[in-house]
N, C-alpha and C. Protein backbone atom coordinates (compact mmCIF):
# COMPACT_ATOMS: atom_id res chain seq x y z
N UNK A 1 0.84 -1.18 0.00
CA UNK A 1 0.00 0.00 0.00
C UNK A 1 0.89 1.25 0.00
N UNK A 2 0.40 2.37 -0.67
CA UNK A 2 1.23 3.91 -0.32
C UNK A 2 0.09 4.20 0.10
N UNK A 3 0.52 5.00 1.00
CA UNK A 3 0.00 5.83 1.79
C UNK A 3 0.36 7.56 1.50
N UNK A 4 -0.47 8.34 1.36
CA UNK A 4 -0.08 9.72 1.13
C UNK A 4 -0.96 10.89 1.60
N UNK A 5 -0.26 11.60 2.47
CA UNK A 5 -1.33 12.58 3.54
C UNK A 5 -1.38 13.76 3.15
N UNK A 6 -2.36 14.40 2.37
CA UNK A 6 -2.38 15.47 1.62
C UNK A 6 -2.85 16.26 2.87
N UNK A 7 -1.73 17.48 3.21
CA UNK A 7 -2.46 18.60 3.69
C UNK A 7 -3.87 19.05 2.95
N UNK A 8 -5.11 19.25 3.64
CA UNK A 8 -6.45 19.82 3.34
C UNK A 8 -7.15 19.94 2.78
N UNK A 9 -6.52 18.00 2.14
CA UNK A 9 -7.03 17.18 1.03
C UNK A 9 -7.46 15.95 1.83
N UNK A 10 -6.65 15.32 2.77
CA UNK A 10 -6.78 13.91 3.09
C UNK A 10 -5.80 13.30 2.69
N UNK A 11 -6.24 11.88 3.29
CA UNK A 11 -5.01 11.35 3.79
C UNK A 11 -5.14 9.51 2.35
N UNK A 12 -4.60 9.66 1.34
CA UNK A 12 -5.17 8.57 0.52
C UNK A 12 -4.57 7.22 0.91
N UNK A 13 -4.67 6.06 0.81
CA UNK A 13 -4.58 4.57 1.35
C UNK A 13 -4.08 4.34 -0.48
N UNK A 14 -3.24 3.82 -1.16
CA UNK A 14 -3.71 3.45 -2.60
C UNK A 14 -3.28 2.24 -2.19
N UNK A 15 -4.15 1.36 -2.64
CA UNK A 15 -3.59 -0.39 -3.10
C UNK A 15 -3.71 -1.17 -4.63
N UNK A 16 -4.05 -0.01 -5.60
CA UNK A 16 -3.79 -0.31 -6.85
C UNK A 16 -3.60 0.77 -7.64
N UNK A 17 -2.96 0.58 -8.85
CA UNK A 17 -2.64 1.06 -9.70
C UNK A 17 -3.24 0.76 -11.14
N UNK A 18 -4.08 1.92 -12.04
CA UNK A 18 -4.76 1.00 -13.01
C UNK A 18 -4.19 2.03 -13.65
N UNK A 19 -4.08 1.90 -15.32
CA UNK A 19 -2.84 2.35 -16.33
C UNK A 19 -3.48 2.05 -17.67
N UNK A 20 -3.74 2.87 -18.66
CA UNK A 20 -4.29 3.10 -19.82
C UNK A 20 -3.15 2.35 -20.17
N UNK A 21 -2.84 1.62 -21.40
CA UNK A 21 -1.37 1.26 -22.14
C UNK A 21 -1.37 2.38 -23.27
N UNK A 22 -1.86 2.17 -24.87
CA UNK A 22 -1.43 3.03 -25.77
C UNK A 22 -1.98 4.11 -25.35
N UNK A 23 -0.83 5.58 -25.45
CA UNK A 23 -0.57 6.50 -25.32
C UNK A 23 -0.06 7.10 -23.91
N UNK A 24 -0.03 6.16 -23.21
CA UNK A 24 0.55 6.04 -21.51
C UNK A 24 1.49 5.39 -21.50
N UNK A 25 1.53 4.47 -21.23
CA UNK A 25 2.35 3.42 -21.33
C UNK A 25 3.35 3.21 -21.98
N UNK A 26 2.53 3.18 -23.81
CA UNK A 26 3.26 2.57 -24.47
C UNK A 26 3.19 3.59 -26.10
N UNK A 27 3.97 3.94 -27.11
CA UNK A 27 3.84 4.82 -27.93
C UNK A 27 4.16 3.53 -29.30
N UNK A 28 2.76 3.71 -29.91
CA UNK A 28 3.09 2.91 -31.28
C UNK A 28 3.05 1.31 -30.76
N UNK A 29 2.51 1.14 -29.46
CA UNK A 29 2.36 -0.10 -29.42
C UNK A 29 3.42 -0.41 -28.16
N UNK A 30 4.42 -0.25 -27.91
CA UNK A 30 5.61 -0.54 -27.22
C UNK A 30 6.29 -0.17 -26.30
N UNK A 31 6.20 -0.38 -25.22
CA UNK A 31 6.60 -0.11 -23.84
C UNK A 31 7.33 1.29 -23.95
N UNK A 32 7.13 2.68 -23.42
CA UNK A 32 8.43 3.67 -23.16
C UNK A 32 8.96 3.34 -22.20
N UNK A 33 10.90 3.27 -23.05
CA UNK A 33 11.87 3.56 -22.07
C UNK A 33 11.56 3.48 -20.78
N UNK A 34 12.09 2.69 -19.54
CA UNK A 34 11.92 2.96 -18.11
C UNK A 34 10.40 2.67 -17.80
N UNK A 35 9.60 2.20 -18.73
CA UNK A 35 8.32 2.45 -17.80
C UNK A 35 8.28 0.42 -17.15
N UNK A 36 8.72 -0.25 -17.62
CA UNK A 36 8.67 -1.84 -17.03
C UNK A 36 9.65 -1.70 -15.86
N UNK A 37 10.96 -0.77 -15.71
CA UNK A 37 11.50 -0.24 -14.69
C UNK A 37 10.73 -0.03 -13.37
N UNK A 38 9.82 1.15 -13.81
CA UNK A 38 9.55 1.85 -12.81
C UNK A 38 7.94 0.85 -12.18
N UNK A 39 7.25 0.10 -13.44
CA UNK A 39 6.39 -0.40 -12.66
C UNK A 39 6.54 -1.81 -12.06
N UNK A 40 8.02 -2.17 -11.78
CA UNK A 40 8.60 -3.60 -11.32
C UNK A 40 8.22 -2.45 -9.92
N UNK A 41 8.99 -1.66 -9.65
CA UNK A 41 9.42 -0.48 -8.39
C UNK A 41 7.92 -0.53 -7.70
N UNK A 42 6.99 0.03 -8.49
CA UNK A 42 5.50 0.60 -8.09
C UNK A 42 4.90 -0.69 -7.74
N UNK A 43 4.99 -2.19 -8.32
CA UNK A 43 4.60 -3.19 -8.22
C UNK A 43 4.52 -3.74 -6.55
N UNK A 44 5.33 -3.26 -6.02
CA UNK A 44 6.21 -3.77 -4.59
C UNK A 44 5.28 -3.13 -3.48
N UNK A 45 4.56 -2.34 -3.41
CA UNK A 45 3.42 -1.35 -2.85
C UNK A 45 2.40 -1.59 -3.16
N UNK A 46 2.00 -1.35 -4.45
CA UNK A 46 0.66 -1.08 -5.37
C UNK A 46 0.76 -2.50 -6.39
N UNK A 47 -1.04 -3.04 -6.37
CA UNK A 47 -1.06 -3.78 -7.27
C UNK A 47 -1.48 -3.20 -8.75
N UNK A 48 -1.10 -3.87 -9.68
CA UNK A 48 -0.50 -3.01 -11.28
C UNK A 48 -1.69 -3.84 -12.37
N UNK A 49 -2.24 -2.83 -12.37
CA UNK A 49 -3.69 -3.09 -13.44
C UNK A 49 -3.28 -2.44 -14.80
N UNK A 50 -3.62 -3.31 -15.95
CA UNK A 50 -3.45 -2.36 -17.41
C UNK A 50 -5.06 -2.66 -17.98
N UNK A 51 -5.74 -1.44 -18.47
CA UNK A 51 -6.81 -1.80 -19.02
C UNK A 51 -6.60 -0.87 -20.45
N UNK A 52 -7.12 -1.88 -21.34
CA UNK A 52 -6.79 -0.84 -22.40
C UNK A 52 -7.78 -1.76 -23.69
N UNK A 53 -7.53 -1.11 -24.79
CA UNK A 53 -8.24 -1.60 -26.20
C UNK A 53 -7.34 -1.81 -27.13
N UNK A 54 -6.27 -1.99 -26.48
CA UNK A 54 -5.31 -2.38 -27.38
C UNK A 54 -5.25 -2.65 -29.07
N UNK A 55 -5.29 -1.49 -29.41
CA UNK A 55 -5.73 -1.49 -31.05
C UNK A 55 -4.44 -1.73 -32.08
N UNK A 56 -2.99 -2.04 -31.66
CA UNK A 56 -1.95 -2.73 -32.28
C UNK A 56 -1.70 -3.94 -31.52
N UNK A 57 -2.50 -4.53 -30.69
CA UNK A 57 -2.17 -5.94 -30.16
C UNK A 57 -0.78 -6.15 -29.37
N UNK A 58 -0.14 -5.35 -29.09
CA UNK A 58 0.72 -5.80 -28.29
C UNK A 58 0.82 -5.67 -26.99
N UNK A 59 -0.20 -5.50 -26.19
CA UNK A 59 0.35 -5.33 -24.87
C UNK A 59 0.33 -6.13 -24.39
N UNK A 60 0.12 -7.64 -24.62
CA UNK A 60 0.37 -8.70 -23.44
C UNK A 60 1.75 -8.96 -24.11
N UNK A 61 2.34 -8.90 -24.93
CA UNK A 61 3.57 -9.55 -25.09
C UNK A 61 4.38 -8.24 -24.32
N UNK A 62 4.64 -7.05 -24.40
CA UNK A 62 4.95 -5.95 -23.97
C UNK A 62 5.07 -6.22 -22.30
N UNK A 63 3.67 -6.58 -22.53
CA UNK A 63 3.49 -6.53 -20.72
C UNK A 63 3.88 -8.19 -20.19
N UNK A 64 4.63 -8.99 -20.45
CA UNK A 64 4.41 -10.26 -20.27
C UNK A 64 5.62 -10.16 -19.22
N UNK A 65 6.59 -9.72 -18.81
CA UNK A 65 7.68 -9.68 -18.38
C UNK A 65 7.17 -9.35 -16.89
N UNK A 66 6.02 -8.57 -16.71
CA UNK A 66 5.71 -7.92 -15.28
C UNK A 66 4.33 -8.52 -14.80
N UNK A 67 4.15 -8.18 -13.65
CA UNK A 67 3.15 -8.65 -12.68
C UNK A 67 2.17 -7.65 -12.47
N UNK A 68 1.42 -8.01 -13.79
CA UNK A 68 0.48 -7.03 -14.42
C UNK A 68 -0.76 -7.60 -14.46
N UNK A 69 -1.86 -6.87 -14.03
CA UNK A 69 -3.30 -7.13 -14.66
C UNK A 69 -3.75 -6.84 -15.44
N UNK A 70 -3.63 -7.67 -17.04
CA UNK A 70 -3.96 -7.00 -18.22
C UNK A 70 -5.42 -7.03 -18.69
N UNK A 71 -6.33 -5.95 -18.97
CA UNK A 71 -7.80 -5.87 -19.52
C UNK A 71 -7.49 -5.34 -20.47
N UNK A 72 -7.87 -6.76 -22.03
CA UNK A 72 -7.83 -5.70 -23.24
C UNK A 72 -9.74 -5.56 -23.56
N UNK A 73 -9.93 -4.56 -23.62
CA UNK A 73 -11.39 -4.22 -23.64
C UNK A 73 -11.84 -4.24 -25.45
N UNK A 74 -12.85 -4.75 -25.81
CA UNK A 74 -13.51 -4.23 -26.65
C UNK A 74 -13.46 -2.81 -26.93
N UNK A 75 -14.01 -2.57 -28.55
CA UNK A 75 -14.02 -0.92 -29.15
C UNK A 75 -15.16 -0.37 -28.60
N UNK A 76 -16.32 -0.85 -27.71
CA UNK A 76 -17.22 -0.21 -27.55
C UNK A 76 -17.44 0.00 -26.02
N UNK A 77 -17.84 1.26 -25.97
CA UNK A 77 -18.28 1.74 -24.71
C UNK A 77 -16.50 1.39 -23.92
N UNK A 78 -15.75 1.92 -23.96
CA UNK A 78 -13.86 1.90 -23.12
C UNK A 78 -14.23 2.57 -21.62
N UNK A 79 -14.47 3.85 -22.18
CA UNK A 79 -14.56 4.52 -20.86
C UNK A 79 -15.35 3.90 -19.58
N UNK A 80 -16.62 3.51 -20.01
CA UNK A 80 -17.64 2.92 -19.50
C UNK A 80 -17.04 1.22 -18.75
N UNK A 81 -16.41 0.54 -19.55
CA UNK A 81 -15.80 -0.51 -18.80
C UNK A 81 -14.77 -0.22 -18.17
N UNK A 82 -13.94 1.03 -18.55
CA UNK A 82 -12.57 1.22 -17.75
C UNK A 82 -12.95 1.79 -16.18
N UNK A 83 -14.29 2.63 -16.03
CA UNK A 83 -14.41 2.74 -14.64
C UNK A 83 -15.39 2.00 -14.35
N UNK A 84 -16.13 0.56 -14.85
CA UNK A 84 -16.23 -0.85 -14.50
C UNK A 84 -15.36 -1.16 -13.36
N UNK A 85 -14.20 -1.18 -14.57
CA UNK A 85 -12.86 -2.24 -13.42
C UNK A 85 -12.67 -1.18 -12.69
N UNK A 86 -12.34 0.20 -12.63
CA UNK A 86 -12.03 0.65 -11.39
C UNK A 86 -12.88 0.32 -10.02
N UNK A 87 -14.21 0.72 -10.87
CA UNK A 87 -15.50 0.17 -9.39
C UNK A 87 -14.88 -1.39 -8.49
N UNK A 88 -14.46 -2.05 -9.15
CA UNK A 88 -14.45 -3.63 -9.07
C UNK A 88 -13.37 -3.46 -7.54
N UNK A 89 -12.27 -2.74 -8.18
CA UNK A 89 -10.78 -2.47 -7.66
C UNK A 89 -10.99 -1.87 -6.15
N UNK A 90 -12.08 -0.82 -6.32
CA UNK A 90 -12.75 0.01 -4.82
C UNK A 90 -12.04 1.32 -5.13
N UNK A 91 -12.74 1.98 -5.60
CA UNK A 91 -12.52 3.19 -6.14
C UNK A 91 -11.43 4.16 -5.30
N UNK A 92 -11.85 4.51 -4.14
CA UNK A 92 -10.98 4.90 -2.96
C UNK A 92 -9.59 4.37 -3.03
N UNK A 93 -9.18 3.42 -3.51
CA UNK A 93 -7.71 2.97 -2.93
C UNK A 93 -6.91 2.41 -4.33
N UNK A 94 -7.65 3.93 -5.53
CA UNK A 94 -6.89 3.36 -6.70
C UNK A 94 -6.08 4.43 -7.25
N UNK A 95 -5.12 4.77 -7.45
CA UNK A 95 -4.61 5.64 -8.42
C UNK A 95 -4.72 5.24 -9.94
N UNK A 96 -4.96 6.22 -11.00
CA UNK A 96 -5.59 6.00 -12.53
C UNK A 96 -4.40 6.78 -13.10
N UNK A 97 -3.91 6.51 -14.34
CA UNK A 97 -2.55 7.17 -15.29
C UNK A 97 -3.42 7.38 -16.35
N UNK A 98 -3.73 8.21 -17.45
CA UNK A 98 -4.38 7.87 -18.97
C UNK A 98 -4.19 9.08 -19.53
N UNK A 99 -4.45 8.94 -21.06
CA UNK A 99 -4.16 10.39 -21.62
C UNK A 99 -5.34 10.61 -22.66
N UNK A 100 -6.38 9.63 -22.71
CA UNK A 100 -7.52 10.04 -23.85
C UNK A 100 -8.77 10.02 -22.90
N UNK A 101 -9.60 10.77 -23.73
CA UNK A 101 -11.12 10.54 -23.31
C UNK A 101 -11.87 9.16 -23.01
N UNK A 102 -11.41 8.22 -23.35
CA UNK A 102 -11.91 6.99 -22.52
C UNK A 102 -11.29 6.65 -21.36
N UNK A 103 -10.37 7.34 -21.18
CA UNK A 103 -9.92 7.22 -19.81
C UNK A 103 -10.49 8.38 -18.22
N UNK A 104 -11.60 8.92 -18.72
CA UNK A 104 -12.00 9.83 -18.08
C UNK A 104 -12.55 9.66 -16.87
N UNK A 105 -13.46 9.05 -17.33
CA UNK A 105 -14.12 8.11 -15.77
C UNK A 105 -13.21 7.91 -14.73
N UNK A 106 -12.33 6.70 -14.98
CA UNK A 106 -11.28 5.98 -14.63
C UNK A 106 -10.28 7.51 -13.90
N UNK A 107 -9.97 8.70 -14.72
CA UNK A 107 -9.18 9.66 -13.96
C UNK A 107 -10.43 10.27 -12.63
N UNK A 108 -11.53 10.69 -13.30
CA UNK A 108 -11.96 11.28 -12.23
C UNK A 108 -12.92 10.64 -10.97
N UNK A 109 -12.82 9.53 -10.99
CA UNK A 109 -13.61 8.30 -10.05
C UNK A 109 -12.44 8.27 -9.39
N UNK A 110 -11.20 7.69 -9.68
CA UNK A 110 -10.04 7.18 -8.97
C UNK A 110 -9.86 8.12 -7.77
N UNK A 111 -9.24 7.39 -6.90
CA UNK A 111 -8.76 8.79 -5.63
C UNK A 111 -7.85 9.49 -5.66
N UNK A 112 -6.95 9.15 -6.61
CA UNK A 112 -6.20 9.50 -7.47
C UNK A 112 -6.08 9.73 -8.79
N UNK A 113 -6.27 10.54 -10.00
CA UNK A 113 -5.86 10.71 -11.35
C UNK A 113 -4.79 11.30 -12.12
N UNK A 114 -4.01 10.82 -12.47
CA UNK A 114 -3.01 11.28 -13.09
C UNK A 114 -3.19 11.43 -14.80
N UNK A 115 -3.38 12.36 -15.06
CA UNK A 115 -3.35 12.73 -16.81
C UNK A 115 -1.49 12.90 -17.51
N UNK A 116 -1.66 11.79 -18.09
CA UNK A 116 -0.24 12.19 -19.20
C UNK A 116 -0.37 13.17 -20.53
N UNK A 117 0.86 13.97 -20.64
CA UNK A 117 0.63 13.93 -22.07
C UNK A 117 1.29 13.14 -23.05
N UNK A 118 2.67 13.34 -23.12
CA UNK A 118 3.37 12.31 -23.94
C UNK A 118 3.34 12.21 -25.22
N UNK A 119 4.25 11.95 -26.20
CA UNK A 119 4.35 12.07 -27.69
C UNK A 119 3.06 12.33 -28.08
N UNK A 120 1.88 11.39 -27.54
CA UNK A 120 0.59 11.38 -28.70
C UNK A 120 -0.27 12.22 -28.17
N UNK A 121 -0.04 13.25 -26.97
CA UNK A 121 -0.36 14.45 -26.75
C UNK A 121 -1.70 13.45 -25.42
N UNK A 122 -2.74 14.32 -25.27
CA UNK A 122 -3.38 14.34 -24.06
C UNK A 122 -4.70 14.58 -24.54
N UNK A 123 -6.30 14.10 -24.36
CA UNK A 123 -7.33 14.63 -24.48
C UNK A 123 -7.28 15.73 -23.46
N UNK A 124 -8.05 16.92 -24.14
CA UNK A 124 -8.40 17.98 -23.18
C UNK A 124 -9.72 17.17 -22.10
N UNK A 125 -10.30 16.34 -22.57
CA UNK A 125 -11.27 15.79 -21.08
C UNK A 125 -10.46 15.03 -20.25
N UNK A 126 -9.34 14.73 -20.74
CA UNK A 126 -9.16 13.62 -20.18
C UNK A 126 -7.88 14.68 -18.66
N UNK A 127 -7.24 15.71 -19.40
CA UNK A 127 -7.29 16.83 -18.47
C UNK A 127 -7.96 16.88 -17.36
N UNK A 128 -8.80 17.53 -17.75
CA UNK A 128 -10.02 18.13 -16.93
C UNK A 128 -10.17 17.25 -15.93
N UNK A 129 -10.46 15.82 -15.85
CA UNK A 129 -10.45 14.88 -15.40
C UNK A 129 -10.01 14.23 -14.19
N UNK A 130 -8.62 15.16 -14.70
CA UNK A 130 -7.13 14.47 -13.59
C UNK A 130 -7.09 15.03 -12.12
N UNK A 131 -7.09 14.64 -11.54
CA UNK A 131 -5.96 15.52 -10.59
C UNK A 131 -4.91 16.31 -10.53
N UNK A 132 -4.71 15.59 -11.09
CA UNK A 132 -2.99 16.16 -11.75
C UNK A 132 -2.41 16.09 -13.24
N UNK A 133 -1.40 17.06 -13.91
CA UNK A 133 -1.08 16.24 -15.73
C UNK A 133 0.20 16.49 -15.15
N UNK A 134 1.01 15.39 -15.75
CA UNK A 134 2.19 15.31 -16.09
C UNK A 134 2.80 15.15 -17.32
N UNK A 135 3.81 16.01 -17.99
CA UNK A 135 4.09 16.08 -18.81
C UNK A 135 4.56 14.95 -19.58
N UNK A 136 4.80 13.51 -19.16
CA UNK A 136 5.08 12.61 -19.42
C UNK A 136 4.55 11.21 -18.73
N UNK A 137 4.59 10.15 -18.95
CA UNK A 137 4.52 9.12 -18.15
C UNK A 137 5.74 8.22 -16.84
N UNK A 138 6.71 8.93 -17.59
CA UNK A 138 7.88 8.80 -16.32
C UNK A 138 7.67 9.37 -14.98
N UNK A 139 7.13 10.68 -15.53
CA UNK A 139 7.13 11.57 -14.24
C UNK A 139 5.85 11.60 -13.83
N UNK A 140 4.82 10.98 -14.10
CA UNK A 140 3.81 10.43 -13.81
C UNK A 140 4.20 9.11 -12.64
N UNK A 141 4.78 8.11 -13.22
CA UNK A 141 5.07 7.10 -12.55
C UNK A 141 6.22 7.58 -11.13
N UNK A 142 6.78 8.21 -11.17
CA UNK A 142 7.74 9.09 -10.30
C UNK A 142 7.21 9.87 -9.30
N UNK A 143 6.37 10.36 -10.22
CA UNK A 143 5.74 11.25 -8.62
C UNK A 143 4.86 10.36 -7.65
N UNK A 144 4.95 8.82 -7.85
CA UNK A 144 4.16 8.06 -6.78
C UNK A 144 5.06 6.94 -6.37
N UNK A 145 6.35 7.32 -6.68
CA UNK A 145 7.77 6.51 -5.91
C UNK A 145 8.32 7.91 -4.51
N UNK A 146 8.01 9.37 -5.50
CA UNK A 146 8.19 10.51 -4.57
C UNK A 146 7.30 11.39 -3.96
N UNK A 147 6.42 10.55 -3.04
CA UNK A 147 4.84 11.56 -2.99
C UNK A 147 4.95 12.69 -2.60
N UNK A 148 5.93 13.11 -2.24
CA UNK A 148 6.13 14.77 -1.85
C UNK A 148 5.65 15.78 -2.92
N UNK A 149 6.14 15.08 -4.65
CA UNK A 149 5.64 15.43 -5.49
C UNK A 149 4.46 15.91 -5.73
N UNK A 150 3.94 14.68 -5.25
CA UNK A 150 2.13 14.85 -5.43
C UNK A 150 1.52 16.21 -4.58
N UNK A 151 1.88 15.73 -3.02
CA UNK A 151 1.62 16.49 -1.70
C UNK A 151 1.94 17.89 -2.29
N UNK A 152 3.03 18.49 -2.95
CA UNK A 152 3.49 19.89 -3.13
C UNK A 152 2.30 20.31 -4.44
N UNK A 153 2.00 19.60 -5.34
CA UNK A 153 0.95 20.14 -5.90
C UNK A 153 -0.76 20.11 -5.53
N UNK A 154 -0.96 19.10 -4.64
CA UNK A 154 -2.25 19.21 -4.06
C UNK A 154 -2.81 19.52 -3.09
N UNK A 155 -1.37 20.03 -2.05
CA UNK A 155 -2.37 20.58 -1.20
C UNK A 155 -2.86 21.86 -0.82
N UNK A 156 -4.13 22.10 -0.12
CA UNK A 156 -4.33 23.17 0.32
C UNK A 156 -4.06 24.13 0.72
């Protein structure tokens, strides 16, 4: 579990981690640099959910190396099943990563949302959404190895 005590926010419990793959994760299909790194690291705390629609087919081979929960979803209704599985997970004790509009739910249900942007850029809902954007998915994944990170932008 992380634990992270937001001054005049609260105090969050997370025990999972759920993670859009293409355009988070992975660019063109394929893991970015450091990110199987950092979620071996995040794995050790937080359990590591991937839900996605995987529309170049690779994320179970991508993801096969880690101790991952992979959901490849159907083209219909994403958003709608992606905060499915969050409900499932217990909404309260999940942090969410994503960078498109089907990931919206999933950012703003979570007790946590993290919006990327990253090469393939960011939905503006999916913004709106977040808690937080990070300009990348590294430093996305980083600021919840360094919660001070988080704490210095959210609290009150």
């Amino acid at each position: 579990m992380l634990e992270i005590d937001i001054p005049g926010v609260g105090n969050l419990q997370l025990k999972h981690l759920i993670c859009d793959y293409n355009g988070t994760l992975a660019l063109d299909g394929r893991l970015i640099d450091g990110v199987a790194q950092r979620l071996e690291v995040l794995g050790r705390s937080l359990a590591l959910h991937v839900v996605t629609g995987d529309p170049l087919g690779t994320a179970e081979r991508e993801l096969a190396a880690l101790d991952v929960n992979l959901l490849v979803l159907s083209d219909n209704d994403q958003a709608i099943f992606k905060e499915d599985y969050l409900r499932t997970l217990g909404m309260h004790g999940v942090v969410a990563i994503g960078n498109g509009s089907n990931d919206r739910h999933m950012l703003q249900k979570s007790a946590l949302g993290i919006a990327v942007i990253g090469p393939e850029g960011a939905s503006s809902v999916a913004l709106g959404a977040a808690d937080l954007v990070a300009l990348d998915v590294l430093s996305a994944l980083d600021m919840l190895t360094h919660p001070q990170r988080i704490i210095t932008s959210l609290r009150c």
